[in-house]
Protein backbone atom coordinates (compact mmCIF):
# COMPACT_ATOMS: atom_id res chain seq x y z
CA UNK A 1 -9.90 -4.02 -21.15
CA UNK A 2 -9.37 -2.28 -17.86
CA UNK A 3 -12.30 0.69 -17.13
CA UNK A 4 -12.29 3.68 -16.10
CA UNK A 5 -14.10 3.17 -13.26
CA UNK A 6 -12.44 0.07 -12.68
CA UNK A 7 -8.90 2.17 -12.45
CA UNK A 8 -10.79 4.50 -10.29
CA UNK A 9 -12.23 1.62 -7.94
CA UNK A 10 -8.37 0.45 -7.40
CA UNK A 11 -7.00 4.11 -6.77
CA UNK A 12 -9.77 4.81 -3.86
CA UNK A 13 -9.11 1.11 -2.35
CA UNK A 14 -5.27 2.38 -1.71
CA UNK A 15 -4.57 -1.35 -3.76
CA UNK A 16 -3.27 0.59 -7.18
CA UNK A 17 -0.90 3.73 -6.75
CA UNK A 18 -1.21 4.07 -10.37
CA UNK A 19 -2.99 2.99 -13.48
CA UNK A 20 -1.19 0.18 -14.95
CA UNK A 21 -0.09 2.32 -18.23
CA UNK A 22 3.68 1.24 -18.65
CA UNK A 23 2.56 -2.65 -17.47
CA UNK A 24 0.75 -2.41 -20.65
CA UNK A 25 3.97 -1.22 -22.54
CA UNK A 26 5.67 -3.94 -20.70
CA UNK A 27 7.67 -1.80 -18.74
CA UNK A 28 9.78 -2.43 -15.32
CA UNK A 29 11.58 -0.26 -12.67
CA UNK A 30 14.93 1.20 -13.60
CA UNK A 31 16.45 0.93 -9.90
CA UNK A 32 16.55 -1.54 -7.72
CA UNK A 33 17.50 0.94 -5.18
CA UNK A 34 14.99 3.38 -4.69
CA UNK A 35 10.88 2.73 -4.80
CA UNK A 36 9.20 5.15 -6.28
CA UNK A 37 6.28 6.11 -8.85
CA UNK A 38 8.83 6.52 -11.67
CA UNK A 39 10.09 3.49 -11.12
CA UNK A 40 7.14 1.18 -10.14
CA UNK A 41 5.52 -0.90 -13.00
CA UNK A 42 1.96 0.93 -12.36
CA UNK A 43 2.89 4.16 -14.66
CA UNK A 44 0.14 7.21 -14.39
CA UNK A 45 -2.70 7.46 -17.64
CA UNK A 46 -3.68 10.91 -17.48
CA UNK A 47 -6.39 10.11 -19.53
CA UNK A 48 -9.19 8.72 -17.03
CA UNK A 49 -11.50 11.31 -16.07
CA UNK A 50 -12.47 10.89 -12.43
CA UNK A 51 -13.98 14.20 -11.79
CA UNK A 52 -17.60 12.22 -12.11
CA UNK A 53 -16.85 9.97 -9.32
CA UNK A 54 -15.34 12.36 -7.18
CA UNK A 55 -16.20 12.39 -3.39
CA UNK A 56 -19.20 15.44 -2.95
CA UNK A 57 -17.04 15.93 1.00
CA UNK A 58 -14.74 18.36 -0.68
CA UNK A 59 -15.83 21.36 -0.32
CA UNK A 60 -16.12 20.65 3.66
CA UNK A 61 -12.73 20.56 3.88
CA UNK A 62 -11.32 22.76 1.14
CA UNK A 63 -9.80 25.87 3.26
CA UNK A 64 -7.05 25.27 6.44
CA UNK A 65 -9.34 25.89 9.15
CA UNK A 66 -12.09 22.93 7.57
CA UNK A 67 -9.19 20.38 6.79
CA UNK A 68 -7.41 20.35 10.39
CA UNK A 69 -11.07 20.39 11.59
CA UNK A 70 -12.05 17.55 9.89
CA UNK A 71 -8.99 15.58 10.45
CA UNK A 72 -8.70 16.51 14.14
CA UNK A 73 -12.71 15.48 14.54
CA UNK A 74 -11.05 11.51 13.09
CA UNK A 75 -7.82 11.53 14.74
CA UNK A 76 -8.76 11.56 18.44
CA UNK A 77 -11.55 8.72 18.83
CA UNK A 78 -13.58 8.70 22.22
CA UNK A 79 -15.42 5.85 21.76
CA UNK A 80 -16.58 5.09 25.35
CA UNK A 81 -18.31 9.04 25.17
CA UNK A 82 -19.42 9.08 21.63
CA UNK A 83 -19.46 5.07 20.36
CA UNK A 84 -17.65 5.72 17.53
CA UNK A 85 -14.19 4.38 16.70
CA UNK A 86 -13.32 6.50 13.81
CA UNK A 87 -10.13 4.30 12.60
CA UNK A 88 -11.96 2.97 9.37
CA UNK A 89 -12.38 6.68 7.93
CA UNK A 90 -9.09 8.10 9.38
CA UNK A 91 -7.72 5.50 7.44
CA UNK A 92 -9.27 5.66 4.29
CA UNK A 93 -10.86 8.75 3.85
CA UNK A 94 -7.99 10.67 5.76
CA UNK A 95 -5.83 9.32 3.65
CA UNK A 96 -7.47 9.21 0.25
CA UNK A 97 -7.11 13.26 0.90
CA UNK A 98 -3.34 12.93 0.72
CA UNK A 99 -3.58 11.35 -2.59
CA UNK A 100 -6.21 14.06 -4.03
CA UNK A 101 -4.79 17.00 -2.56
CA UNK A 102 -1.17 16.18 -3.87
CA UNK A 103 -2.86 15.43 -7.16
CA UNK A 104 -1.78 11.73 -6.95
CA UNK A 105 -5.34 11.18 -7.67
CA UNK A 106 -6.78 13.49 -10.32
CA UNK A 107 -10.00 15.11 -9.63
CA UNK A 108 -10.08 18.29 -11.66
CA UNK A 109 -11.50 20.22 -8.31
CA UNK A 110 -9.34 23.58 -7.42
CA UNK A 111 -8.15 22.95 -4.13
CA UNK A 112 -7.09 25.74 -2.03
CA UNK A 113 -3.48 27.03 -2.91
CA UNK A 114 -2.55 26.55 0.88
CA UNK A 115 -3.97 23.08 1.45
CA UNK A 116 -0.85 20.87 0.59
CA UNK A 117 1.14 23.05 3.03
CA UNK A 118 -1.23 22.50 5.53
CA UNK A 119 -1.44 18.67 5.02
CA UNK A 120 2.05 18.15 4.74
CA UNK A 121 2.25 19.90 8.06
CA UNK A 122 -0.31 18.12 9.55
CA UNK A 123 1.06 14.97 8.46
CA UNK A 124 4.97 15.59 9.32
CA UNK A 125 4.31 17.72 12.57
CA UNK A 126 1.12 16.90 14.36
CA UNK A 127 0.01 13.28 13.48
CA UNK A 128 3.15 11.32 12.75
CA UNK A 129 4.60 9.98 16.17
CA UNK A 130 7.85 10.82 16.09
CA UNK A 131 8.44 7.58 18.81
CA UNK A 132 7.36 4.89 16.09
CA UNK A 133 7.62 7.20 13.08
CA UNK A 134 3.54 5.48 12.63
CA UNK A 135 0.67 7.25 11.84
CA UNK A 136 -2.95 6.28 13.08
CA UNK A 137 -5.38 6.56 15.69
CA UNK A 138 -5.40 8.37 18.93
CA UNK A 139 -7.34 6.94 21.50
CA UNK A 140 -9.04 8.68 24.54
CA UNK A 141 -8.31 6.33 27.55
CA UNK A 142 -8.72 6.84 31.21
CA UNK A 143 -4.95 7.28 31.33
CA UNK A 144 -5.05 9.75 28.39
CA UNK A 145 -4.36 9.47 24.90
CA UNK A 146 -3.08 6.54 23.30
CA UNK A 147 -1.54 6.80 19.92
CA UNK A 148 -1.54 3.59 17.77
CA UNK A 149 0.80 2.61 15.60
CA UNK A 150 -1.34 1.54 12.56
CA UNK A 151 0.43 -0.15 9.80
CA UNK A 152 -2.01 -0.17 7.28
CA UNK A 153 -2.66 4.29 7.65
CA UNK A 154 1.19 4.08 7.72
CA UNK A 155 1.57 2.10 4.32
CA UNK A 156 -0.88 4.64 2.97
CA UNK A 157 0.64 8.04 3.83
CA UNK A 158 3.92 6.38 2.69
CA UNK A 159 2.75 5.13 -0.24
CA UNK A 160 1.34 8.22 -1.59
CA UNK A 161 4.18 10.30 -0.48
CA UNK A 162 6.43 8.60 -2.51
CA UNK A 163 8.56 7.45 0.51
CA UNK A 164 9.39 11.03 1.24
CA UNK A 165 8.39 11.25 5.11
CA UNK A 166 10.48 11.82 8.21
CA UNK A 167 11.52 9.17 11.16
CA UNK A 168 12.43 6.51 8.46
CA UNK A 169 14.97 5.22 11.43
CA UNK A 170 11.82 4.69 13.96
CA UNK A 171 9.75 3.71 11.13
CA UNK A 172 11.64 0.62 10.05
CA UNK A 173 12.69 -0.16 14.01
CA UNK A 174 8.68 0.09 14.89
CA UNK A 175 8.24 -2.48 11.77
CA UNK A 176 10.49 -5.11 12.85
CA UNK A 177 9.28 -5.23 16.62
CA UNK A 178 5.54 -5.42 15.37
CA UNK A 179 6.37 -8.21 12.95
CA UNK A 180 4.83 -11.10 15.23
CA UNK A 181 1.34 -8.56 16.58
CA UNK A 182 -1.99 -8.54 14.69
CA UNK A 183 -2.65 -6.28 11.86
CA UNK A 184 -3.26 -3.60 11.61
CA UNK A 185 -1.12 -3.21 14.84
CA UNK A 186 1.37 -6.19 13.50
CA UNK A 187 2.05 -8.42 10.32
CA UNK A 188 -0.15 -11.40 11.65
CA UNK A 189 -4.10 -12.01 10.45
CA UNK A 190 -5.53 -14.36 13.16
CA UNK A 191 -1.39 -15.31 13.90
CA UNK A 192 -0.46 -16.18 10.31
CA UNK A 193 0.80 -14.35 7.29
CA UNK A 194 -1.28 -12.74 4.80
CA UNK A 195 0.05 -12.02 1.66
CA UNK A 196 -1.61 -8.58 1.49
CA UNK A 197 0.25 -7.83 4.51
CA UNK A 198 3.44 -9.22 3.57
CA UNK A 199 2.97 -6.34 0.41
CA UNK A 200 2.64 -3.70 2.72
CA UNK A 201 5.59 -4.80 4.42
CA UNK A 202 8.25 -5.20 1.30
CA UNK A 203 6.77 -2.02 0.32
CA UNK A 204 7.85 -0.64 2.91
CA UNK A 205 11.39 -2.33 3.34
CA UNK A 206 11.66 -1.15 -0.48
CA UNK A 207 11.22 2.73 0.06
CA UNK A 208 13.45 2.38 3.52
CA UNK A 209 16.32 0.17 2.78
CA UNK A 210 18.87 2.74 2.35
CA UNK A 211 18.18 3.60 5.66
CA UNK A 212 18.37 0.26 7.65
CA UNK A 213 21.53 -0.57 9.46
CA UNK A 214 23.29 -4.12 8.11
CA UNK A 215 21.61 -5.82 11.24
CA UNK A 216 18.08 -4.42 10.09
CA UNK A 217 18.72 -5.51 6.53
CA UNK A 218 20.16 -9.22 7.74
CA UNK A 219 16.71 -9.46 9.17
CA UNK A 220 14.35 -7.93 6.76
CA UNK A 221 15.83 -10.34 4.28
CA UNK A 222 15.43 -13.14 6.85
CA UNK A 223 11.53 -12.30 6.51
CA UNK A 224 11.13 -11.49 3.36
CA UNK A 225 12.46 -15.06 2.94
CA UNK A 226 9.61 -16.19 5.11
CA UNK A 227 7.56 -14.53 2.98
CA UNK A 228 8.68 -15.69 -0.39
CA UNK A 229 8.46 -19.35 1.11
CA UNK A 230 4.77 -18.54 2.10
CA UNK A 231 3.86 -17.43 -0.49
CA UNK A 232 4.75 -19.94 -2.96
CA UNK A 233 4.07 -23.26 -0.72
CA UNK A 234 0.86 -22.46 1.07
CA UNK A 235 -1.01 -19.54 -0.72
CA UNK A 236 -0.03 -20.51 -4.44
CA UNK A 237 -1.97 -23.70 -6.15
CA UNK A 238 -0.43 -25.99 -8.40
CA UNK A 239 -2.84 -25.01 -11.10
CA UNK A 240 -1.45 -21.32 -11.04
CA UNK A 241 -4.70 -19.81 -8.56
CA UNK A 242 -3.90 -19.07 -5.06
CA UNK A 243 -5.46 -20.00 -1.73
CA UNK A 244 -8.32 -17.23 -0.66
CA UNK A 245 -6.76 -16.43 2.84
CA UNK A 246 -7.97 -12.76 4.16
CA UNK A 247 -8.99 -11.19 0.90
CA UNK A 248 -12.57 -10.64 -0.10
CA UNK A 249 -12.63 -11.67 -3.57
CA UNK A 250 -11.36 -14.55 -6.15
CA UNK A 251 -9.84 -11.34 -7.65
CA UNK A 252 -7.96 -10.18 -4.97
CA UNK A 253 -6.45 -13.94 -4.12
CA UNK A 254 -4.64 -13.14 -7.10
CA UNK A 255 -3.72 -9.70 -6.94
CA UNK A 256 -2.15 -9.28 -3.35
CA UNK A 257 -0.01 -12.02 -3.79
CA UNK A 258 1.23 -11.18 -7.25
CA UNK A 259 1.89 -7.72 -6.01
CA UNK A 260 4.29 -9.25 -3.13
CA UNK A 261 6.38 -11.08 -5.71
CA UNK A 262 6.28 -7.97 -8.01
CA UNK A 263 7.60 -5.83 -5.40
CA UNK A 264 10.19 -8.09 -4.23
CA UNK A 265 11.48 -8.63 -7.43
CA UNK A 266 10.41 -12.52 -8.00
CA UNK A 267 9.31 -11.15 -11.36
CA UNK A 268 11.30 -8.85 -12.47
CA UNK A 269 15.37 -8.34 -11.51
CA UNK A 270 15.28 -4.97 -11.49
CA UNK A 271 13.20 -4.86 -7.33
CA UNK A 272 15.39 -7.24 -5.97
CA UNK A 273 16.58 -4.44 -3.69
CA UNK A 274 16.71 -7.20 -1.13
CA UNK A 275 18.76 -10.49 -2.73
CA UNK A 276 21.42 -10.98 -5.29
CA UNK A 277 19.41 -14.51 -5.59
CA UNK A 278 17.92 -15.55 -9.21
CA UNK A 279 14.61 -17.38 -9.39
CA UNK A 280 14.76 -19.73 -12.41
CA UNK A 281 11.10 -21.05 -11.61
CA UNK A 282 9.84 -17.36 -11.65
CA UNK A 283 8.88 -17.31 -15.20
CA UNK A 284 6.82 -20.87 -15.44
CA UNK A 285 5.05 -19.68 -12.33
CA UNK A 286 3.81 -16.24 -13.73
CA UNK A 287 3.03 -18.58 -16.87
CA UNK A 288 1.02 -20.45 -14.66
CA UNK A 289 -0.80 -17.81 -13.12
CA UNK A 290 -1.49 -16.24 -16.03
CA UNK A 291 -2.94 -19.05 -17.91
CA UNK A 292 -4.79 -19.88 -14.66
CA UNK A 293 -6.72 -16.28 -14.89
CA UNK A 294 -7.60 -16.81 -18.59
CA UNK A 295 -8.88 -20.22 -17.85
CA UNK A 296 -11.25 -18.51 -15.25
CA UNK A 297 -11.89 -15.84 -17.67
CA UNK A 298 -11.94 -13.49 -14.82
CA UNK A 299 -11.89 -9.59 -15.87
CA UNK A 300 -11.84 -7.46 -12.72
CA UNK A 301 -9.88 -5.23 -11.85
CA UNK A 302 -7.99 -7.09 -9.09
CA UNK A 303 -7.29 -9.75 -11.31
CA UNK A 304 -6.07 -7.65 -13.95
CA UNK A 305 -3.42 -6.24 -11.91
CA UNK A 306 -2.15 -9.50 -11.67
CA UNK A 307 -2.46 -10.43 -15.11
CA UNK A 308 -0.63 -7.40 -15.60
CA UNK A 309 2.33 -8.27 -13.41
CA UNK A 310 2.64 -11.57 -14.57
CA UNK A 311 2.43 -11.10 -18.25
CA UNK A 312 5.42 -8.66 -17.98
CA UNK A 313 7.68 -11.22 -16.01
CA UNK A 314 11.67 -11.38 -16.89
């Protein structure tokens, strides 16, 4: 049975939008044409508490003048004067505040009535470049500053936000030309695919297809091909566990690449915003998977997300 804490640990990781309530009910998207909470299989339980294991930083930033502070101390990193390269928490704790502030991640902590204004403004008008429609790091250089086009701070922000961010044109061009470059700059861990990548990427195609041009779409189905092909020949095992490529954990070997397939619609008809194609093998596989984890008799919380997924295949 999934935790509390569990949930919680999934939320904070940026892994799990959403507790997996309406996987439970069996549930799948309505739309193949728009990604969104409503329509994800991870529906919200209200019930967790998660005021207990709430960060102690947020009073520090819990006023205008402390947020733009603290995100303007992460956003600009000098790391030849100071050493530190402050990526890691712009990326995580910057945007773990998205999710708390717009109450995508309960906390039960009164936030200032102006603070989503100012993030959303912060987010839309100061940090996004409006060149690569990206979010991430600015870097003091010799020649200046140097914004990065980070896609994993990019996912995040999206992610959160529903889809509901400006550039979406720039966003999906920047996406394409970075699709050979190293994460998180790129698709590519050590110059092959990664299925937790690939994720990030269909994700992404998901929320922005309506935007692409034909030629766009021609070639994010091209990849997403690639993908789908990768992920069933090289990181899926014929006994239904997967190759551990870049993830950390047994847990999340299953996980990542169960999420791809989920959000490409492999498993379920309704997210194949992509393909008119049918996968008749799509059912044995999550079969295989499934009876794979209960062989294992693996109960964390990355693993149940993929149980989850596959156990409420077409």
């Amino acid at each position: 049975m999934q935790t509390h804490f569990g949930l919680f640990i999934m939320f904070m990781a940026g892994i799990l939008p959403m507790a997996p309530a309406a996987v439970m009910a069996q549930q799948s998207p309505r739309s193949p044409q728009t990604r969104t909470e409503k329509q994800s299989v991870f529906g919200y339980d209200p019930s967790p508490d998660f005021r207990k294991y709430d960060p102690q930083y947020r009073d520090k930033i819990n006023s205008p003048t402390r947020f733009r502070a603290y995100m303007d101390r992460l956003l600009i990193a000098d790391v030849a004067r100071t050493g530190e390269d402050t990526r890691t928490e712009l990326n995580l704790g910057g945007t773990d505040l998205v999710r708390l502030i717009l109450g995508k991640l309960p906390s039960g902590y009164a936030f200032h009535p102006q603070l989503k204004t100012t993030l959303l403004e912060y987010l839309d008008d100061k940090w996004q470049d409006p060149k690569t429609g990206f979010w991430g790091t600015w870097y003091q250089t010799p020649g200046g500053i140097r914004k990065t086009a980070d896609m994993s701070t990019t996912f995040h922000i999206m992610h959160y936000r529903d889809g509901k961010i400006k550039h979406w044109p720039q966003i999906i061009a920047t996406t394409l030309a970075m699709k050979d470059l190293e994460w998180p700059y790129g698709w590519m861990q050590e110059g092959k695919m990664s299925d937790h990548h690939n994720y990030d990427v269909v994700a992404l195609f998901h929320y922005g297809w309506k935007v692409m041009s034909p030629h766009q779409q021609m070639e994010a189905k091209a990849q997403i091909q690639k993908m789908l092909d990768f992920c069933l020949t090289q990181s899926l095992r014929p006994d239904g566990s997967f190759n551990l490529n870049d993830e950390g954990t047994i847990g999340e070997s299953f996980e990542f690449p169960c999420l791809f397939l989920y959000e490409i619609g492999f498993f379920n008809k309704e997210n194949r915003y992509w393909t008119n194609a049918s996968f008749p093998k799509a059912k044995e596989i999550a079969k295989r998977i499934s009876r794979k984890i209960k062989e294992l008799k693996l109960d964390d919380p990355e693993t149940e997300v993929a149980r989850l997924i596959v156990d409420s295949a077409d």
